[in-house]
N, C-alpha and C. Protein backbone atom coordinates (compact mmCIF):
# COMPACT_ATOMS: atom_id res chain seq x y z
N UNK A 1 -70.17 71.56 -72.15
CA UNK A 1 -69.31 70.59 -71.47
C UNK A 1 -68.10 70.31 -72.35
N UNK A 2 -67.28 70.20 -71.71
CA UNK A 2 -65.37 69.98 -72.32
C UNK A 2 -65.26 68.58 -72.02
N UNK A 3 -64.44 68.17 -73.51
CA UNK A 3 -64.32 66.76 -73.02
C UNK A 3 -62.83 66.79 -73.50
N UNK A 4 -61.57 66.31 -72.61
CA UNK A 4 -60.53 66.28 -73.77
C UNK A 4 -59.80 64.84 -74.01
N UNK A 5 -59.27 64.43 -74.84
CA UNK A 5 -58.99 63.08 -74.91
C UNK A 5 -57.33 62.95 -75.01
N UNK A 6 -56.76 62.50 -74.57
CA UNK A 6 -55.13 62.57 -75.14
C UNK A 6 -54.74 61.10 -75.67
N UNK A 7 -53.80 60.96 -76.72
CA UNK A 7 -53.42 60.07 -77.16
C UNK A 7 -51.68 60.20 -77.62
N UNK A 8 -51.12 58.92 -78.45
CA UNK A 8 -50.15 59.63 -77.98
C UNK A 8 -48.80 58.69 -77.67
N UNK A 9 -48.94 58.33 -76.65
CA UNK A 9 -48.45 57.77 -76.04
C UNK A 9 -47.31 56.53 -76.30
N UNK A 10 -46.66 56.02 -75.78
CA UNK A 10 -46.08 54.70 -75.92
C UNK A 10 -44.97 54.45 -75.11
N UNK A 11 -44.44 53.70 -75.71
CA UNK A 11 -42.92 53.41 -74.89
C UNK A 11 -41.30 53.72 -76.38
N UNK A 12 -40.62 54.61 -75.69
CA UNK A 12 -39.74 54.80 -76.69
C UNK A 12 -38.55 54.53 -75.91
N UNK A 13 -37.39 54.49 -76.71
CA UNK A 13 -35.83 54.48 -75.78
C UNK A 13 -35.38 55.90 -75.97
N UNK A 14 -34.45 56.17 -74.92
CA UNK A 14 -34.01 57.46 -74.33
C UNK A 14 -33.45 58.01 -76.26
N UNK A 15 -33.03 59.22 -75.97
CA UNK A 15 -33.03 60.03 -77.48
C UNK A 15 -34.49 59.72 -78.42
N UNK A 16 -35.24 59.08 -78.41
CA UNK A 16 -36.49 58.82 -79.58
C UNK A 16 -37.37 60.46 -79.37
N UNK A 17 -38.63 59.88 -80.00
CA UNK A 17 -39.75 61.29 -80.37
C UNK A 17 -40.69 60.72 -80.07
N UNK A 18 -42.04 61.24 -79.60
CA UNK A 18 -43.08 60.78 -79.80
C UNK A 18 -43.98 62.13 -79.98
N UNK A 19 -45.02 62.08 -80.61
CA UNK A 19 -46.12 63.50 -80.70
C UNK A 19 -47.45 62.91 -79.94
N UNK A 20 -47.20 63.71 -79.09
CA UNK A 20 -49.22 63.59 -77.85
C UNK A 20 -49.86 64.61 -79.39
N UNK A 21 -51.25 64.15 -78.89
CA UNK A 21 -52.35 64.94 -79.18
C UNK A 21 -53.48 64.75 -77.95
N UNK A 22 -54.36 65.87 -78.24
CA UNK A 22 -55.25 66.06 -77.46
C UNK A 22 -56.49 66.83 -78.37
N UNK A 23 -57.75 65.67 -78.35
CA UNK A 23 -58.72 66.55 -78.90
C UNK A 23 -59.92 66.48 -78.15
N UNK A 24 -60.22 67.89 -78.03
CA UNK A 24 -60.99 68.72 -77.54
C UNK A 24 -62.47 68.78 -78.00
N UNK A 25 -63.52 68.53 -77.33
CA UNK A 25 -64.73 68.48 -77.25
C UNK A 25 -65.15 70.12 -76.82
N UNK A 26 -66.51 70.46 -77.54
CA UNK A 26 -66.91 71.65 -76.71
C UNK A 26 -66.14 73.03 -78.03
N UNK A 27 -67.12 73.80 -78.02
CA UNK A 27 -66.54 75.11 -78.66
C UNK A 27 -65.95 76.03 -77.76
N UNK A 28 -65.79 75.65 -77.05
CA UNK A 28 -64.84 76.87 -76.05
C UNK A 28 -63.68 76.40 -75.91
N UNK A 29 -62.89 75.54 -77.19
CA UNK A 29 -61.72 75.64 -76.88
C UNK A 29 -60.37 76.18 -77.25
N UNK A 30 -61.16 77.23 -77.76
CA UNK A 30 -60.04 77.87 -79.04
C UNK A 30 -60.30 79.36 -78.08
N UNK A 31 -60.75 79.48 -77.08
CA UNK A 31 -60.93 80.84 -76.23
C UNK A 31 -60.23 80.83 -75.29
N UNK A 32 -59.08 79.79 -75.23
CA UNK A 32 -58.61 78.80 -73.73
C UNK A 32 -56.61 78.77 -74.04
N UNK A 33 -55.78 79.47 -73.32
CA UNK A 33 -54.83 78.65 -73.17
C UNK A 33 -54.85 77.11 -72.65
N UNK A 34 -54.14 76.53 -72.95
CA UNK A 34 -54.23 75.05 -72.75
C UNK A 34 -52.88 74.67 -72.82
N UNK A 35 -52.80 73.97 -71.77
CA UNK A 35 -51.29 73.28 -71.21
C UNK A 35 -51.10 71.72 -71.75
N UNK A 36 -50.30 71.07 -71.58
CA UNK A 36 -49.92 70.00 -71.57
C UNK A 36 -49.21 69.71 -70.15
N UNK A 37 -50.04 68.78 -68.87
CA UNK A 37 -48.79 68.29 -68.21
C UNK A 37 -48.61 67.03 -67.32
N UNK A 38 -47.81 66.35 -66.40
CA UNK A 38 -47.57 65.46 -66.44
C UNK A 38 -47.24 64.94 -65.64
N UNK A 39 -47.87 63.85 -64.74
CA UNK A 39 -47.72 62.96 -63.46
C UNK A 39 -46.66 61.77 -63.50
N UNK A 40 -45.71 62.21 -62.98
CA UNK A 40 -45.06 60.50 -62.75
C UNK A 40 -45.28 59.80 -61.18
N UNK A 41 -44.88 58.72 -61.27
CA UNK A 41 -45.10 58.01 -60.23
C UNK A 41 -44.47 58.54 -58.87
N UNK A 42 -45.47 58.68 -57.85
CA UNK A 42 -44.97 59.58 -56.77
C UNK A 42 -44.64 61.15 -56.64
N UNK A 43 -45.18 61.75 -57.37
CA UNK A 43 -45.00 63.06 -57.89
C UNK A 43 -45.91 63.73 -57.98
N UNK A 44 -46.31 65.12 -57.80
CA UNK A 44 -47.28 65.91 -58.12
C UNK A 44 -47.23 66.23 -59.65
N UNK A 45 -48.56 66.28 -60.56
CA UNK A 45 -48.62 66.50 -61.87
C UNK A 45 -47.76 68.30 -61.88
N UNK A 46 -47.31 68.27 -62.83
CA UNK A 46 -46.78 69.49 -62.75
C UNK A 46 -47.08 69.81 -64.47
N UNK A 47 -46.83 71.31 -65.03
CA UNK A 47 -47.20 71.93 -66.14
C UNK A 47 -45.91 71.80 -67.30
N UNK A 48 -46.03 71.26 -68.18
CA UNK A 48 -44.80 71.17 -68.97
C UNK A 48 -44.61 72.23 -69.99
N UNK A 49 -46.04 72.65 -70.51
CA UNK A 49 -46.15 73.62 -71.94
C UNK A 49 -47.46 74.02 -71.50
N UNK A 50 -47.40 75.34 -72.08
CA UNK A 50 -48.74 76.07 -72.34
C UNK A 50 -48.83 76.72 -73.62
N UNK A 51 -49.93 77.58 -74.09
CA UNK A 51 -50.01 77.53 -75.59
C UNK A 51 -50.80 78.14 -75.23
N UNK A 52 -50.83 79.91 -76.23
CA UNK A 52 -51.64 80.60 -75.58
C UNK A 52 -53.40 80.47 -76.84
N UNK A 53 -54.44 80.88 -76.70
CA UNK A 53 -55.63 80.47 -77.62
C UNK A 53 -55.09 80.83 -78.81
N UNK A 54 -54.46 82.11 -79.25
CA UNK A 54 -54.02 82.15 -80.67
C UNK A 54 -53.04 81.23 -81.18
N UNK A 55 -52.01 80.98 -79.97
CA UNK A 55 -50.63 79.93 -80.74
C UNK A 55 -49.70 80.90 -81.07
N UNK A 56 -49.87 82.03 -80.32
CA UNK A 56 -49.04 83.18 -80.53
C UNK A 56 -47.90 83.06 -79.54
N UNK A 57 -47.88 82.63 -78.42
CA UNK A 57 -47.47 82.83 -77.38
C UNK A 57 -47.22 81.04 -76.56
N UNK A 58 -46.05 81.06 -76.40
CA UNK A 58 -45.43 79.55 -75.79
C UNK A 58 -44.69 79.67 -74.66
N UNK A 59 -45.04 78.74 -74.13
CA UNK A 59 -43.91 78.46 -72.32
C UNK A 59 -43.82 77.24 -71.72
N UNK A 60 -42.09 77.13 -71.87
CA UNK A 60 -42.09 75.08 -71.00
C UNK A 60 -41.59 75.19 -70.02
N UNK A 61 -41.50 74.53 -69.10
CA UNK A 61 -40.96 74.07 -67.94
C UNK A 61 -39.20 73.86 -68.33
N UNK A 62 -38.47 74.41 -67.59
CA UNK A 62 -37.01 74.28 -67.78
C UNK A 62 -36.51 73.27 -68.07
N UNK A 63 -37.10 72.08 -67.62
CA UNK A 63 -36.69 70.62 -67.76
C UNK A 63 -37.22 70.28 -69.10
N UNK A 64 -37.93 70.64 -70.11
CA UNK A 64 -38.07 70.46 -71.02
C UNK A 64 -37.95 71.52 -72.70
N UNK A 65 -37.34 72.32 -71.95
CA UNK A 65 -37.36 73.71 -72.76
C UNK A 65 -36.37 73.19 -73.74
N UNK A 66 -36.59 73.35 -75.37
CA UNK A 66 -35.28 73.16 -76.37
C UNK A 66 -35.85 71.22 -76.70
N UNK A 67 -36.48 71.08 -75.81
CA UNK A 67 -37.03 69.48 -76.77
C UNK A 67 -38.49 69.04 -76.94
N UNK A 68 -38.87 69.99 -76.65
CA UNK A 68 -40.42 69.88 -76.63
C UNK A 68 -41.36 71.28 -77.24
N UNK A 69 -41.81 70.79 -78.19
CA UNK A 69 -42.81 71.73 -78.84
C UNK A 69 -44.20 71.65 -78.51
N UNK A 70 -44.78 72.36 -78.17
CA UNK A 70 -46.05 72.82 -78.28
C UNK A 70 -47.32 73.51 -79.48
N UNK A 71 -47.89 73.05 -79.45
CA UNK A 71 -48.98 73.39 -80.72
C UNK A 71 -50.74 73.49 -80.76
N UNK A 72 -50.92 73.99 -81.33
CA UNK A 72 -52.17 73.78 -81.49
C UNK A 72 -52.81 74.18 -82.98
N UNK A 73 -53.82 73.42 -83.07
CA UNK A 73 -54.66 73.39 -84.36
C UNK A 73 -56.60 73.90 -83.93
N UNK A 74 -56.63 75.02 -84.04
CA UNK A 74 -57.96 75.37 -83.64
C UNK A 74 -59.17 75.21 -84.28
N UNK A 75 -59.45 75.10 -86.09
CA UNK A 75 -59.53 74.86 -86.52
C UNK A 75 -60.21 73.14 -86.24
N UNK A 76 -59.13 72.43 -86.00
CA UNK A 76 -60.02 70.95 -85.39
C UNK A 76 -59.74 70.62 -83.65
N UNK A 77 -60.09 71.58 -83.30
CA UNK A 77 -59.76 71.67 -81.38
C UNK A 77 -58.93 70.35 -81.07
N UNK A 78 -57.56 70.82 -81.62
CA UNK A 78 -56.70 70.10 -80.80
C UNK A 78 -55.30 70.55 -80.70
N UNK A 79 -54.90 69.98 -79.64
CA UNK A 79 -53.50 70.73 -79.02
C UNK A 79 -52.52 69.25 -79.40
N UNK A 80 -51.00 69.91 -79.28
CA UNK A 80 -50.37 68.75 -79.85
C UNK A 80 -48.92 69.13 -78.97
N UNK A 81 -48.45 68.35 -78.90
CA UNK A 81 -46.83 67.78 -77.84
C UNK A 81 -46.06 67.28 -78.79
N UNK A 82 -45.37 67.82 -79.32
CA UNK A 82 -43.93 67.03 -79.98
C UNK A 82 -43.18 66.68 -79.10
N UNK A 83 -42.26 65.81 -78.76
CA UNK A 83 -41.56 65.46 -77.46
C UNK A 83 -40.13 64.57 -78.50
N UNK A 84 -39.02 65.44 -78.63
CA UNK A 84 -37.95 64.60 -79.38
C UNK A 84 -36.60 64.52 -78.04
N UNK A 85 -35.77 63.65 -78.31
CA UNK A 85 -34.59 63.75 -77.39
C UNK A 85 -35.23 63.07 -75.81
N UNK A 86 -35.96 62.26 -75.73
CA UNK A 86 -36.76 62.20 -74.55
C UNK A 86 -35.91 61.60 -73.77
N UNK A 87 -36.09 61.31 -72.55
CA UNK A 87 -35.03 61.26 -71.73
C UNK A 87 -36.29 60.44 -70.19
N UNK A 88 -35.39 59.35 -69.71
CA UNK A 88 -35.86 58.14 -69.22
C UNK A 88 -36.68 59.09 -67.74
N UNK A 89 -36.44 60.20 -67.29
CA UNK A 89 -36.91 61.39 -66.27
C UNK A 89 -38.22 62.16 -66.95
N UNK A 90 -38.47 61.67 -68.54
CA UNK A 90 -39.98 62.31 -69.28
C UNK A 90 -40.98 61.58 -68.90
N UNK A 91 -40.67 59.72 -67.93
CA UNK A 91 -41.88 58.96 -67.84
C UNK A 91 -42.41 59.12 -67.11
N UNK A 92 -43.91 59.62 -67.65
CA UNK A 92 -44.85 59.99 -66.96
C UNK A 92 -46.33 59.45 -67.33
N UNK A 93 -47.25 59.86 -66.89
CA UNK A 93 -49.31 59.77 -67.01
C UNK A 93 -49.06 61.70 -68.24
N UNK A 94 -49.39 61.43 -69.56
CA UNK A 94 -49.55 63.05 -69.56
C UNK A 94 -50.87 63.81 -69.81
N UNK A 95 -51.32 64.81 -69.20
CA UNK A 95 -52.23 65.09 -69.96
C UNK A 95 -52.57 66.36 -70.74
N UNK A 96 -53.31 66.35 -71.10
CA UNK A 96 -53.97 68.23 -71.66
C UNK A 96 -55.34 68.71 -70.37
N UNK A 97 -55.28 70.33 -70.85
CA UNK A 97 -56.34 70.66 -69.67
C UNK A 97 -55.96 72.46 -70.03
N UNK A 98 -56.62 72.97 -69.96
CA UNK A 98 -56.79 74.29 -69.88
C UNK A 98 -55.74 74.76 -69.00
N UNK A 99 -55.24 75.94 -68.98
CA UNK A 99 -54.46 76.55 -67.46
C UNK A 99 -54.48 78.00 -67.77
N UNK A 100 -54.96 78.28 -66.37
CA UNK A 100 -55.01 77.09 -65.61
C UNK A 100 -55.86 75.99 -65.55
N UNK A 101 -55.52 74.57 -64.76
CA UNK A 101 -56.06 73.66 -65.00
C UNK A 101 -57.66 73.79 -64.04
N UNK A 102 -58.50 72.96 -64.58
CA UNK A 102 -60.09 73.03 -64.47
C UNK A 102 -60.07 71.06 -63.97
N UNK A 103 -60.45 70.76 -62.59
CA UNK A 103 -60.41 69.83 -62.35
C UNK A 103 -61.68 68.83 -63.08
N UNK A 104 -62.45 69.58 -63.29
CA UNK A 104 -63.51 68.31 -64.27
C UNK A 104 -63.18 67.79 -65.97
N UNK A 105 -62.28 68.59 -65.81
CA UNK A 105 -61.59 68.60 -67.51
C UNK A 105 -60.68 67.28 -67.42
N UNK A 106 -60.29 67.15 -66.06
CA UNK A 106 -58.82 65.87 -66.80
C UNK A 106 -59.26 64.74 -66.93
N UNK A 107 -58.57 64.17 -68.40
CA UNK A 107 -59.13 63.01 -69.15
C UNK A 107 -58.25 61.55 -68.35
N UNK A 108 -58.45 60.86 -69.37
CA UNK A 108 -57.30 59.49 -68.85
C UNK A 108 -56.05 60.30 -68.96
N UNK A 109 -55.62 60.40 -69.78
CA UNK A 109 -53.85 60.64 -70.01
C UNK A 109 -53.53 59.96 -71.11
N UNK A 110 -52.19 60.13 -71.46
CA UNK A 110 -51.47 58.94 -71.90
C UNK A 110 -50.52 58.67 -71.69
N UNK A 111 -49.86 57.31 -71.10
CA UNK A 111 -48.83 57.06 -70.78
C UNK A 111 -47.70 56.95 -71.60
N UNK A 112 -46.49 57.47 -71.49
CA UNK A 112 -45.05 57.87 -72.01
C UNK A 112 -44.31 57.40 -71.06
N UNK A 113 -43.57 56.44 -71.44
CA UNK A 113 -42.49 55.84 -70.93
C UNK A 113 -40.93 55.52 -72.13
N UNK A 114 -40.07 56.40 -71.00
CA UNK A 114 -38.84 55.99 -71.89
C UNK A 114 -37.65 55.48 -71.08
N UNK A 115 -37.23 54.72 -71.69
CA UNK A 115 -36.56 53.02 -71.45
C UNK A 115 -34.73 53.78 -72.15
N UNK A 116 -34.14 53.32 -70.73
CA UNK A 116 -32.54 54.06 -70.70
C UNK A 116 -31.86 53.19 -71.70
């Protein structure tokens, strides 16, 4: 069983940084691309980053490409979101989850909100 937890979160003003993490329950998670992505209000969750099991291999969503890093640490099963330059259109619910995504996997989230 996969458990993943994200943390993370807060409230920043437009240009700030914040770093998500996400740690991962279960030894199968270093066998797994794993995404980062992200619901705002009235919106379908959509995929922001993926990260392939080695960390060899990266891909963002256009709207975030050039300010957002992706990572992972396998070693202590967890995936990580750098998020700098954020921009008041980043506030969202975010989460982690395999991808593709596995509907018994999604955790709470964490909420990111940025203030114009």
């Amino acid at each position: 069983q996969v458990q993943l937890v994200e943390s993370g979160g807060g409230l920043v003003q437009a240009g700030g940084s914040l770093r998500l993490s996400c740690a991962a329950s279960g030894r199968i998670f270093s066998r797994y691309t794993m995404g980062w992505f992200r619901q705002a209000p009235g919106k379908e969750r959509e995929l922001v980053a993926a990260i392939s099991w080695s960390g060899g291999s990266t891909s963002y969503a256009d709207s975030v490409k050039g300010r957002f890093t992706i990572s992972r640490d396998n070693a202590k099963n967890t995936v990580y979101l750098q998020m700098n330059s954020l921009k008041p259109e980043d506030t969202a619910v975010y989460y982690c989850n395999i991808d593709p995504p596995v509907s018994v996997y999604w955790g709470q989230g964490t909420q990111v909100t940025v203030s114009s």
